[in-house]
Protein backbone atom coordinates (compact mmCIF):
# COMPACT_ATOMS: atom_id res chain seq x y z
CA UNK A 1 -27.13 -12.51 -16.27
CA UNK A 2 -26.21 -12.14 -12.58
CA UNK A 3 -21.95 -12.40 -13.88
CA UNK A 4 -22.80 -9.67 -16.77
CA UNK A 5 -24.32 -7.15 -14.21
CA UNK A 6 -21.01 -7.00 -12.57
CA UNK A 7 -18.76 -6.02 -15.33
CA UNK A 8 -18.27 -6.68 -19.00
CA UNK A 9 -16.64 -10.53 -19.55
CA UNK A 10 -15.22 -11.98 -23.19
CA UNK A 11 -16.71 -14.80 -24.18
CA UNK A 12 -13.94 -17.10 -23.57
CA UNK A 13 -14.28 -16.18 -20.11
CA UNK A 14 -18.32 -16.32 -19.61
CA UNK A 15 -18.18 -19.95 -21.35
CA UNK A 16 -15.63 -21.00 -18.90
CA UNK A 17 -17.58 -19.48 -15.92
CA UNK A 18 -21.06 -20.70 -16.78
CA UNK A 19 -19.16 -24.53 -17.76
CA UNK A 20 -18.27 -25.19 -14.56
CA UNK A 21 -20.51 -27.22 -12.05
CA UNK A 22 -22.33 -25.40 -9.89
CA UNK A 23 -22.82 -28.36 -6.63
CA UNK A 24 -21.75 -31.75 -6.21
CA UNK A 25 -23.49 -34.09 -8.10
CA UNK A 26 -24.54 -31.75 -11.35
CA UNK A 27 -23.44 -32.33 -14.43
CA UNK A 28 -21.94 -29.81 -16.77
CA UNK A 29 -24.07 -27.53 -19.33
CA UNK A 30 -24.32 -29.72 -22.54
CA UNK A 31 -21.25 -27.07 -25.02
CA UNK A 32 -23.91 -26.46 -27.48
CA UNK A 33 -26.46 -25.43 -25.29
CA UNK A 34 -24.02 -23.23 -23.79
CA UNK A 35 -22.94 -21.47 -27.11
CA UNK A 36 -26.23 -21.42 -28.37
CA UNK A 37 -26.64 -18.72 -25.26
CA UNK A 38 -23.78 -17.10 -25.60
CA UNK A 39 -24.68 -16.46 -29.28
CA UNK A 40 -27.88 -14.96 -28.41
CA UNK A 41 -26.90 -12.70 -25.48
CA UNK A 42 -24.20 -11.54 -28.67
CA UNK A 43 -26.92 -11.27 -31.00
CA UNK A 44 -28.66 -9.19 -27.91
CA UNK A 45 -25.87 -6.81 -27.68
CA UNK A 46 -25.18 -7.78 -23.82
CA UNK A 47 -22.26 -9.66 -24.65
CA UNK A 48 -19.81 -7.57 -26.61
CA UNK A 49 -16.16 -8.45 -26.99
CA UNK A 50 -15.12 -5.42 -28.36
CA UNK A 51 -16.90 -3.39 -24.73
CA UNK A 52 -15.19 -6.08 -22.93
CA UNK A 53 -11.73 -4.71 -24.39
CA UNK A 54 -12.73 -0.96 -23.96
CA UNK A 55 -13.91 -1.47 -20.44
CA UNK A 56 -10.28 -3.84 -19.10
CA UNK A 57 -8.21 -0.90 -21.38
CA UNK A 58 -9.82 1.57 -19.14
CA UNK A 59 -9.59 -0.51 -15.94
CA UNK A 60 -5.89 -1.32 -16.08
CA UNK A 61 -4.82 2.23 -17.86
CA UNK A 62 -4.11 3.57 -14.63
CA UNK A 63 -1.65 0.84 -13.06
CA UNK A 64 -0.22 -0.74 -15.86
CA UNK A 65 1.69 -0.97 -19.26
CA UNK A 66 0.26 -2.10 -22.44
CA UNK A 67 2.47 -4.90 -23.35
CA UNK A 68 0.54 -6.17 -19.29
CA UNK A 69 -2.57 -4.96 -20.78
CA UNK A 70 -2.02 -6.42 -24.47
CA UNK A 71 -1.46 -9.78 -22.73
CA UNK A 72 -4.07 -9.90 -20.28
CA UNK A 73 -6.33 -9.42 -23.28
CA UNK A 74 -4.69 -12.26 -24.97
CA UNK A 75 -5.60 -14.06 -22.00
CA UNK A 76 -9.45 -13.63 -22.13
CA UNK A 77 -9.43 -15.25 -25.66
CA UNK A 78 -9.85 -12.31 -27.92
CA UNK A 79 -8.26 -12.25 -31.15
CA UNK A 80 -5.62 -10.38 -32.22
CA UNK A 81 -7.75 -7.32 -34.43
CA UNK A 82 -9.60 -6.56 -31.10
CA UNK A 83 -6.54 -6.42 -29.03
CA UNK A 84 -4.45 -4.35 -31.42
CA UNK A 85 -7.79 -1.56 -31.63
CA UNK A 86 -8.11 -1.33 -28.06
CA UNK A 87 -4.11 -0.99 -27.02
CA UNK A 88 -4.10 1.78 -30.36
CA UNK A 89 -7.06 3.38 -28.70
CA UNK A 90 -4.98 3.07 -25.15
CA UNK A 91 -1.81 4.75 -26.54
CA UNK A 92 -3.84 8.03 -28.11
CA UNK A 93 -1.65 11.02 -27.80
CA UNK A 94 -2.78 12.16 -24.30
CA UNK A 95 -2.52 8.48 -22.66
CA UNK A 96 0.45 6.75 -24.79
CA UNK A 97 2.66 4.82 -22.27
CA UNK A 98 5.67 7.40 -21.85
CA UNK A 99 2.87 9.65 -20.07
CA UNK A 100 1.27 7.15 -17.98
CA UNK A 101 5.15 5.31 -16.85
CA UNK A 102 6.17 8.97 -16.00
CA UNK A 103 2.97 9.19 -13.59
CA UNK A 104 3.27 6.01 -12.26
CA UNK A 105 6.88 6.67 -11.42
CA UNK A 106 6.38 9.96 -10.12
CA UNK A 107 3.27 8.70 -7.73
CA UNK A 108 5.26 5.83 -6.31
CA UNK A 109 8.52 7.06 -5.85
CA UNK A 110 8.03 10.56 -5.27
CA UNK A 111 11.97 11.41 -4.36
CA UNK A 112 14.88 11.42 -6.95
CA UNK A 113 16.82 8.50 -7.43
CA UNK A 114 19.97 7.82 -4.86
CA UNK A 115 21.70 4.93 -5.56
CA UNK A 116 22.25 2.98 -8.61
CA UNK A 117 20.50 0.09 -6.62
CA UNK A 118 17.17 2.54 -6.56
CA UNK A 119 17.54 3.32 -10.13
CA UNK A 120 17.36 -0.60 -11.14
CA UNK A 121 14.47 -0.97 -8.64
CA UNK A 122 12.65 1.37 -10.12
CA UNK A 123 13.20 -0.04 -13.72
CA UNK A 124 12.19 -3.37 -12.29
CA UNK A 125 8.95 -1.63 -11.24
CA UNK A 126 8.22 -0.06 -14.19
CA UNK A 127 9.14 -3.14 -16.22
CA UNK A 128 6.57 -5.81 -13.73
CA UNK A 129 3.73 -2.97 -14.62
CA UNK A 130 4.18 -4.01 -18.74
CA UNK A 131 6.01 -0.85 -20.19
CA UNK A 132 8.15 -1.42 -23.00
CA UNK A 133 12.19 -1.04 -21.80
CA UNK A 134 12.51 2.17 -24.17
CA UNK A 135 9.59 3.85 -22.47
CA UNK A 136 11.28 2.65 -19.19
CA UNK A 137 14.39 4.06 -20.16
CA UNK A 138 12.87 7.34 -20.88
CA UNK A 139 10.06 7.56 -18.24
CA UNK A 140 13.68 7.51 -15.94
CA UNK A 141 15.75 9.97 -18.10
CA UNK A 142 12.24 12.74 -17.74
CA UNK A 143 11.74 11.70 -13.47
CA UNK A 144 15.78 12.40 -13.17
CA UNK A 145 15.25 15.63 -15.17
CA UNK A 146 12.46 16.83 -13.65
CA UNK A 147 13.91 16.68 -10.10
CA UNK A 148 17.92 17.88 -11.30
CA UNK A 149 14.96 21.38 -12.62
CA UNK A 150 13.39 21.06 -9.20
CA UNK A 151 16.23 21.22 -7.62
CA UNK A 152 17.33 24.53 -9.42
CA UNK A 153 13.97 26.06 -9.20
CA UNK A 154 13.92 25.10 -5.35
CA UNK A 155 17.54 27.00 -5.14
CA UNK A 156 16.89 31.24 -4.07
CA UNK A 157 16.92 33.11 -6.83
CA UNK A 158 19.98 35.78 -7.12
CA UNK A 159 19.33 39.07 -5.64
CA UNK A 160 19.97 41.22 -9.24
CA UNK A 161 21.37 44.52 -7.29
CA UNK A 162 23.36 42.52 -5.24
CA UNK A 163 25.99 43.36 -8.13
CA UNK A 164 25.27 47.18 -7.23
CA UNK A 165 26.62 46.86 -3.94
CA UNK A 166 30.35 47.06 -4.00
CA UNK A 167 30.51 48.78 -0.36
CA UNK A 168 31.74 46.45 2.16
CA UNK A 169 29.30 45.94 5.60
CA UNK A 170 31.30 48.42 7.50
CA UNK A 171 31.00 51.33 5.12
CA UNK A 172 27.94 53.19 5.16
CA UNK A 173 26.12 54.02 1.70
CA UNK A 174 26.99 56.97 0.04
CA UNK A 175 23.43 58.62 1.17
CA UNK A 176 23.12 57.74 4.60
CA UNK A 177 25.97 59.86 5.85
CA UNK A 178 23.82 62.94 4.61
């Protein structure tokens, strides 16, 4: 009870926990004791695989990709129908991975890219997080583009009468020699 009051586990991952021997000396739970637990804190509702999925989704959303996140689900033994819900529920419109690369990027590397050497790091960085290479590729093209429209919206803006004024500095304006 003590590991579920922490945060949601998969059942893979509570039967390894509980199977391993507490002190020197002890022997291991007997397996069928052990799942016959495990199938009653399920039947209880405090064991839930699909929560378990929802709750890591939600966890790791922030940080990484879901081909990371599809895999680390993989790795707490659930099967295939409850990974491929939870990673549809993780790319909804609103948090699909193009969105999340893009503010990943944009958090950790702030400045526009300088070198083709910063380019692939970045790539590299994206790609250790779990996002696919074609979200990579355009989580880059979208950072690049946003700073090349920075730059121009960062540039003064034209002074529209400037046009108007065809006197040169050491002429006075028509009106001022009234």
């Amino acid at each position: 009870m003590r590991l579920l009051t922490m945060r949601e586990h998969s059942r893979a991952e509570l039967e390894r926990k509980l199977s391993r021997t507490r002190k020197a000396g002890d022997l291991p739970p007997d397996r069928a004791e052990l799942a016959a637990v495990l199938d009653e804190l399920q039947t209880l509702g405090l064991l839930d695989e699909q929560r378990f999925a929802e709750s890591l989704v939600r966890r790791r959303s922030v940080k990484y990709g879901s081909q990371r996140i599809g895999q680390e689900l993989r790795m707490h033994g659930l099967d295939e129908g409850t990974v491929s819900g939870a990673l549809d529920a993780l790319n909804a419109p609103l948090q699909d991975d193009l969105a999340r690369a893009l503010r990943i990027l944009r958090k950790r590397h702030p400045e526009p890219v300088s070198s083709p050497q910063e380019h692939a790091r970045q790539q590299r960085f994206l790609a250790a997080r779990g996002f696919p290479h074609d979200v990579i590729r355009q989580a880059m093209k979208l950072h690049a583009a946003t700073h090349r429209k920075g730059a121009m919206d960062d540039a003064p803006d034209p002074d529209p009468h400037e046009d108007l004024q065809e006197h040169p500095d050491d002429t006075p304006p028509p009106d001022a020699a009234d």
